[in-house]
C-alpha atoms as a PDB file:
ATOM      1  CA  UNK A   1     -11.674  47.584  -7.033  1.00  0.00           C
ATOM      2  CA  UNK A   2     -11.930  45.129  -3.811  1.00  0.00           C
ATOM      3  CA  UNK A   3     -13.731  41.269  -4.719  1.00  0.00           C
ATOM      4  CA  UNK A   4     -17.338  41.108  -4.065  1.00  0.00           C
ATOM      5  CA  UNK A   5     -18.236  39.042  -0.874  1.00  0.00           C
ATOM      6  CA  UNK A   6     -20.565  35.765  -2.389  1.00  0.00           C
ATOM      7  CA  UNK A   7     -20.560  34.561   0.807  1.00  0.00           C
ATOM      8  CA  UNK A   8     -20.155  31.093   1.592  1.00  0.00           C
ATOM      9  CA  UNK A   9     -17.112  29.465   3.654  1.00  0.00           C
ATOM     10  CA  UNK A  10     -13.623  30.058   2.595  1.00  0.00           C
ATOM     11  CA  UNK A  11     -11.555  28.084  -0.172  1.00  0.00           C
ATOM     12  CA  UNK A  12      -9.433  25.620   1.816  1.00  0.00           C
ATOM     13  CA  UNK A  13      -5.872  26.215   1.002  1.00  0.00           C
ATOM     14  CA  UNK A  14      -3.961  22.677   0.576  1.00  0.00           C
ATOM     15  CA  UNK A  15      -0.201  22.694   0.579  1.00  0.00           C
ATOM     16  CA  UNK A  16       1.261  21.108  -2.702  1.00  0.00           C
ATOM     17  CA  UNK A  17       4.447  19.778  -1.624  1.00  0.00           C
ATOM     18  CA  UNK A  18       3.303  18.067   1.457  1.00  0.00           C
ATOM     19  CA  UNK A  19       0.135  16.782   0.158  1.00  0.00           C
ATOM     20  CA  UNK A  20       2.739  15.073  -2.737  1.00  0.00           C
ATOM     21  CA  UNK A  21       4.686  13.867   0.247  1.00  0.00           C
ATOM     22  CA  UNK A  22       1.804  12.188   1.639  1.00  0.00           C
ATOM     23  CA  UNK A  23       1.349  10.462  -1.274  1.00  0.00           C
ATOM     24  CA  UNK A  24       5.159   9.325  -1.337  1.00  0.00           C
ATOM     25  CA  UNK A  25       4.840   7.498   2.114  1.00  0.00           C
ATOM     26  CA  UNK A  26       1.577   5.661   1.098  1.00  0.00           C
ATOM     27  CA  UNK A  27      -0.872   7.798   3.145  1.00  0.00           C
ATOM     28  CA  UNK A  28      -4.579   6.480   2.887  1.00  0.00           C
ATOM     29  CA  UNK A  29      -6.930   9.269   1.163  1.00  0.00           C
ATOM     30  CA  UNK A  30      -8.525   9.245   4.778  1.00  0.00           C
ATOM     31  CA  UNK A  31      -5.556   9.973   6.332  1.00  0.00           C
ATOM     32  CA  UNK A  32      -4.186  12.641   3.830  1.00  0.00           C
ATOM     33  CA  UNK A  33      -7.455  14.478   4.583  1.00  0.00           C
ATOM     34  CA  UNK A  34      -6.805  13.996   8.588  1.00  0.00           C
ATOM     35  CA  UNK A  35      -3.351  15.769   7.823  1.00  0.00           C
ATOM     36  CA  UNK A  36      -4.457  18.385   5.687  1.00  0.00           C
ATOM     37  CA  UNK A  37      -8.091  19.155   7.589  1.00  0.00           C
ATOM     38  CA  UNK A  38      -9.923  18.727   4.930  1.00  0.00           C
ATOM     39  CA  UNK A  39     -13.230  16.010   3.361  1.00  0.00           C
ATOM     40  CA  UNK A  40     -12.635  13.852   0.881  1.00  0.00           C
ATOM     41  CA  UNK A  41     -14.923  15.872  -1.908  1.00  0.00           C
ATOM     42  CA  UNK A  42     -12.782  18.662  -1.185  1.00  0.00           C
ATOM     43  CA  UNK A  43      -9.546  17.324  -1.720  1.00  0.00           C
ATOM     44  CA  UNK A  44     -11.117  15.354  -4.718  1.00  0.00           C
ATOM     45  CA  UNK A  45     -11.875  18.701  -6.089  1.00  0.00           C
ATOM     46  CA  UNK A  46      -8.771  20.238  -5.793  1.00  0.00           C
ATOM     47  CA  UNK A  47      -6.695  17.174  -7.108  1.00  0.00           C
ATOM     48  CA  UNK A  48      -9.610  17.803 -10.307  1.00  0.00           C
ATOM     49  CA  UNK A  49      -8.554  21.571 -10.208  1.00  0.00           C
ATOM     50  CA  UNK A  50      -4.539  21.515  -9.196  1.00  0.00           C
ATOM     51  CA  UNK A  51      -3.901  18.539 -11.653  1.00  0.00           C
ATOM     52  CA  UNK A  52      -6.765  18.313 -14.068  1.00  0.00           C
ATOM     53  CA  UNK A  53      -7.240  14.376 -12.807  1.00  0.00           C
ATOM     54  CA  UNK A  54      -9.533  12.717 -10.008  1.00  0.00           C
ATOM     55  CA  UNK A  55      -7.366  11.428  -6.633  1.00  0.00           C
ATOM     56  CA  UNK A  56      -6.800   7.763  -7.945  1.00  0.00           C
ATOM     57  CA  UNK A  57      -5.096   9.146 -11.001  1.00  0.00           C
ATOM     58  CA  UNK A  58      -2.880  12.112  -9.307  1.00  0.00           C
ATOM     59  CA  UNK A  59      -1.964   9.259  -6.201  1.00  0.00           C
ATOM     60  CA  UNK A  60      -0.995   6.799  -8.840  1.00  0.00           C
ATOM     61  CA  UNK A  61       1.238   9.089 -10.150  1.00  0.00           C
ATOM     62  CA  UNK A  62       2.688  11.057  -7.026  1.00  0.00           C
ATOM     63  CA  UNK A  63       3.132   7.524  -4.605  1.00  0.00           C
ATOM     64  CA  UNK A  64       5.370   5.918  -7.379  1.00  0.00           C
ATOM     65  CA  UNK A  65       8.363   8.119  -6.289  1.00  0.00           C
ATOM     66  CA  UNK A  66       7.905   6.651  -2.708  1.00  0.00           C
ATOM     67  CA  UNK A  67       8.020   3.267  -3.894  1.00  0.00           C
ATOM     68  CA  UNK A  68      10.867   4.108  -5.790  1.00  0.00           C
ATOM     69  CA  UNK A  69      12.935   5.209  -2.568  1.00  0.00           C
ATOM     70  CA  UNK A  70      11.633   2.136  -0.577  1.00  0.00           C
ATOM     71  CA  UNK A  71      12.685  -0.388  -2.958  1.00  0.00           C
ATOM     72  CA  UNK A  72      15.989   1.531  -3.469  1.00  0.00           C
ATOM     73  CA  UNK A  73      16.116   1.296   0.450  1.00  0.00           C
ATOM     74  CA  UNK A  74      15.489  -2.662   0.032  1.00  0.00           C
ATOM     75  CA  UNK A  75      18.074  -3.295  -2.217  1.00  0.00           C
ATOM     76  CA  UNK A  76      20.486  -1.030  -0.512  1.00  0.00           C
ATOM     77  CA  UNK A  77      20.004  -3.119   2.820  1.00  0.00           C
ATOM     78  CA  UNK A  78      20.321  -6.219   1.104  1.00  0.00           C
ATOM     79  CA  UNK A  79      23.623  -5.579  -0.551  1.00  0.00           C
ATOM     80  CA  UNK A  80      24.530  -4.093   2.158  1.00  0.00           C
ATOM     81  CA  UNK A  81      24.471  -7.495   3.982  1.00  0.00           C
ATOM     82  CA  UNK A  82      20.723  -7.575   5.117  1.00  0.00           C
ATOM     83  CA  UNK A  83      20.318 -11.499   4.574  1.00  0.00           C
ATOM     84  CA  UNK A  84      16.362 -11.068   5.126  1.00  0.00           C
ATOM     85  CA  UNK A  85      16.004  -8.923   2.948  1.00  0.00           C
ATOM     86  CA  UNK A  86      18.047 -10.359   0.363  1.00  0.00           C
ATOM     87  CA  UNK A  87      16.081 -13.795   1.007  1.00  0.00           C
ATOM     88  CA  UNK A  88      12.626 -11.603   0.391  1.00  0.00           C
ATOM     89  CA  UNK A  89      13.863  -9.404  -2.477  1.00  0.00           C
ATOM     90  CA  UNK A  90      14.803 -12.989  -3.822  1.00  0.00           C
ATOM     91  CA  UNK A  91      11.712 -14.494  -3.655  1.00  0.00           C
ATOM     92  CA  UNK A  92      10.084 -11.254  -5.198  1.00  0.00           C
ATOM     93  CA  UNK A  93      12.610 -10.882  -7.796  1.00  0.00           C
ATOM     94  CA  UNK A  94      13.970 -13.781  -9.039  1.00  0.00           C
ATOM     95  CA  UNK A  95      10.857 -16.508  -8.329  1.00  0.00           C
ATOM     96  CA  UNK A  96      13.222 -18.442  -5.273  1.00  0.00           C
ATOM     97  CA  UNK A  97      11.054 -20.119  -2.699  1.00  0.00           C
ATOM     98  CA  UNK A  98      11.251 -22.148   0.363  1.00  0.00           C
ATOM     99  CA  UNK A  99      11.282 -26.037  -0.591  1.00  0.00           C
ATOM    100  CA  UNK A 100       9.974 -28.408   1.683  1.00  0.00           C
ATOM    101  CA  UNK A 101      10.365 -32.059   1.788  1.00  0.00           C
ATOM    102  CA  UNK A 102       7.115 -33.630   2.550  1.00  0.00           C
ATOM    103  CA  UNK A 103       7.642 -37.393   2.098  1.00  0.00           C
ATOM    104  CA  UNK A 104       6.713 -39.712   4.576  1.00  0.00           C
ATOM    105  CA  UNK A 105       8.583 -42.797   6.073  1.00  0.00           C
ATOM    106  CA  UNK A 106       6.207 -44.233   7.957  1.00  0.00           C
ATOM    107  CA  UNK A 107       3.228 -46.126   7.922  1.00  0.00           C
ATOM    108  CA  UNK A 108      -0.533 -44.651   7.527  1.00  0.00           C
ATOM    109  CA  UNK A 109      -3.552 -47.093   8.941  1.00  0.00           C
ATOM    110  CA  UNK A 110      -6.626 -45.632   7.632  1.00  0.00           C
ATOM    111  CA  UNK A 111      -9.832 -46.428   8.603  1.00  0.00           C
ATOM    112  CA  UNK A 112     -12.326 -47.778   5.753  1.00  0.00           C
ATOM    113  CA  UNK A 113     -15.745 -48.603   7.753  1.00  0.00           C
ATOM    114  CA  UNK A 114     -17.173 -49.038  10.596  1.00  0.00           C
ATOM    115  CA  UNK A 115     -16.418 -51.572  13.443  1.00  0.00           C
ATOM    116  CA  UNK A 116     -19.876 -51.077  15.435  1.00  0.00           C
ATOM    117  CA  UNK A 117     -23.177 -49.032  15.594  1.00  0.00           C
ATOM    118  CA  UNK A 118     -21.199 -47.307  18.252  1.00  0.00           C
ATOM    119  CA  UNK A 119     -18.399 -45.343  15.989  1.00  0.00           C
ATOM    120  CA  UNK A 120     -21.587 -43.849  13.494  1.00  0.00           C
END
Protein backbone atom coordinates (compact mmCIF):
# COMPACT_ATOMS: atom_id res chain seq x y z
CA UNK A 1 0.00 0.00 0.00
CA UNK A 2 1.80 3.39 -1.33
CA UNK A 3 1.42 6.74 1.43
CA UNK A 4 -1.40 8.97 0.71
CA UNK A 5 -0.31 12.37 -0.86
CA UNK A 6 -1.57 15.29 2.04
CA UNK A 7 -0.03 17.61 0.06
CA UNK A 8 1.91 20.32 1.36
CA UNK A 9 5.84 20.91 0.78
CA UNK A 10 8.26 18.24 1.60
CA UNK A 11 9.87 17.42 5.14
CA UNK A 12 13.31 19.06 5.02
CA UNK A 13 15.87 16.47 5.64
CA UNK A 14 18.73 17.93 8.09
CA UNK A 15 21.96 16.02 8.37
CA UNK A 16 22.73 14.99 12.08
CA UNK A 17 26.34 14.85 12.16
CA UNK A 18 27.04 18.07 10.47
CA UNK A 19 24.37 20.03 12.02
CA UNK A 20 26.30 18.69 15.56
CA UNK A 21 29.44 19.94 13.91
CA UNK A 22 28.07 23.25 13.47
CA UNK A 23 27.36 23.45 16.80
CA UNK A 24 31.06 22.34 17.78
CA UNK A 25 32.64 25.40 15.91
CA UNK A 26 30.19 27.94 17.52
CA UNK A 27 27.95 28.52 14.45
CA UNK A 28 25.18 31.24 15.12
CA UNK A 29 21.51 29.59 14.82
CA UNK A 30 21.36 32.03 11.72
CA UNK A 31 24.15 30.70 10.25
CA UNK A 32 23.47 26.91 10.95
CA UNK A 33 20.21 27.54 9.06
CA UNK A 34 22.29 29.36 6.06
CA UNK A 35 24.33 25.97 5.97
CA UNK A 36 21.66 23.64 6.20
CA UNK A 37 18.87 25.75 3.92
CA UNK A 38 16.57 25.80 6.23
CA UNK A 39 14.24 28.77 8.78
CA UNK A 40 14.75 28.95 12.08
CA UNK A 41 11.07 27.36 13.10
CA UNK A 42 12.08 24.54 11.11
CA UNK A 43 15.20 23.66 12.54
CA UNK A 44 13.60 24.56 16.00
CA UNK A 45 11.21 21.86 15.22
CA UNK A 46 13.39 19.29 14.36
CA UNK A 47 15.91 19.92 17.31
CA UNK A 48 12.09 19.49 19.39
CA UNK A 49 11.59 16.22 17.30
CA UNK A 50 15.40 14.69 16.79
CA UNK A 51 16.27 15.47 20.53
CA UNK A 52 13.08 15.99 22.44
CA UNK A 53 14.60 19.71 23.54
CA UNK A 54 14.20 23.34 21.97
CA UNK A 55 17.69 24.72 20.05
CA UNK A 56 19.15 26.55 23.21
CA UNK A 57 19.06 23.30 25.11
CA UNK A 58 20.40 20.75 22.23
CA UNK A 59 23.32 23.79 21.30
CA UNK A 60 24.21 23.94 24.93
CA UNK A 61 24.82 20.54 24.91
CA UNK A 62 26.36 19.75 21.34
CA UNK A 63 28.90 23.23 21.33
CA UNK A 64 30.52 22.04 24.69
CA UNK A 65 32.62 19.40 22.79
CA UNK A 66 33.98 22.32 20.60
CA UNK A 67 34.98 24.23 23.47
CA UNK A 68 36.48 21.33 24.79
CA UNK A 69 38.91 20.92 21.67
CA UNK A 70 39.64 24.74 21.62
CA UNK A 71 40.71 25.00 25.08
CA UNK A 72 42.65 21.69 24.68
CA UNK A 73 44.16 23.56 21.58
CA UNK A 74 45.00 26.61 24.07
CA UNK A 75 46.71 24.77 26.48
CA UNK A 76 48.49 22.65 24.00
CA UNK A 77 49.99 25.93 22.36
CA UNK A 78 50.88 27.29 25.52
CA UNK A 79 52.92 24.41 26.79
CA UNK A 80 54.04 24.07 23.79
CA UNK A 81 55.90 27.43 24.16
CA UNK A 82 53.09 29.89 22.98
CA UNK A 83 54.06 32.75 25.58
CA UNK A 84 50.68 34.67 24.58
CA UNK A 85 48.82 32.28 25.17
CA UNK A 86 50.26 31.16 28.26
CA UNK A 87 50.10 34.97 29.48
CA UNK A 88 46.08 34.82 28.52
CA UNK A 89 45.34 31.28 29.77
CA UNK A 90 47.07 32.86 32.94
CA UNK A 91 45.04 35.60 33.40
CA UNK A 92 41.88 33.33 32.76
CA UNK A 93 43.05 30.62 34.90
CA UNK A 94 44.91 31.52 37.64
CA UNK A 95 43.51 35.42 38.33
CA UNK A 96 47.31 37.03 37.05
CA UNK A 97 46.95 40.51 35.68
CA UNK A 98 48.93 43.29 34.29
CA UNK A 99 50.12 45.71 37.24
CA UNK A 100 50.67 49.14 36.57
CA UNK A 101 52.44 51.69 38.54
CA UNK A 102 50.50 54.83 38.53
CA UNK A 103 52.24 57.14 41.03
CA UNK A 104 53.16 60.43 40.19
CA UNK A 105 56.45 62.44 40.81
CA UNK A 106 55.59 65.54 39.86
CA UNK A 107 53.74 68.42 40.72
CA UNK A 108 49.80 69.05 39.94
CA UNK A 109 48.61 73.01 39.90
CA UNK A 110 44.97 72.89 39.94
CA UNK A 111 42.84 75.52 39.33
CA UNK A 112 40.25 76.50 42.25
CA UNK A 113 38.30 79.73 40.80
CA UNK A 114 38.19 82.04 38.57
CA UNK A 115 40.76 84.81 37.68
CA UNK A 116 38.26 87.08 35.49
CA UNK A 117 34.69 87.30 33.97
CA UNK A 118 36.62 86.22 30.96
CA UNK A 119 37.52 82.35 31.96
CA UNK A 120 33.37 81.73 32.96
Amino acid sequence: MSKKNVGGRPKTEIDIKLFENLCGIQCTKEDICDVLECDEKTLTRWCKETYKLGFSDVFKKKSSAGKISLRRAQFKSALGGNVTMQIWLGKQHLGQRDSFDLSHTGSINIRVGFDDEEDI
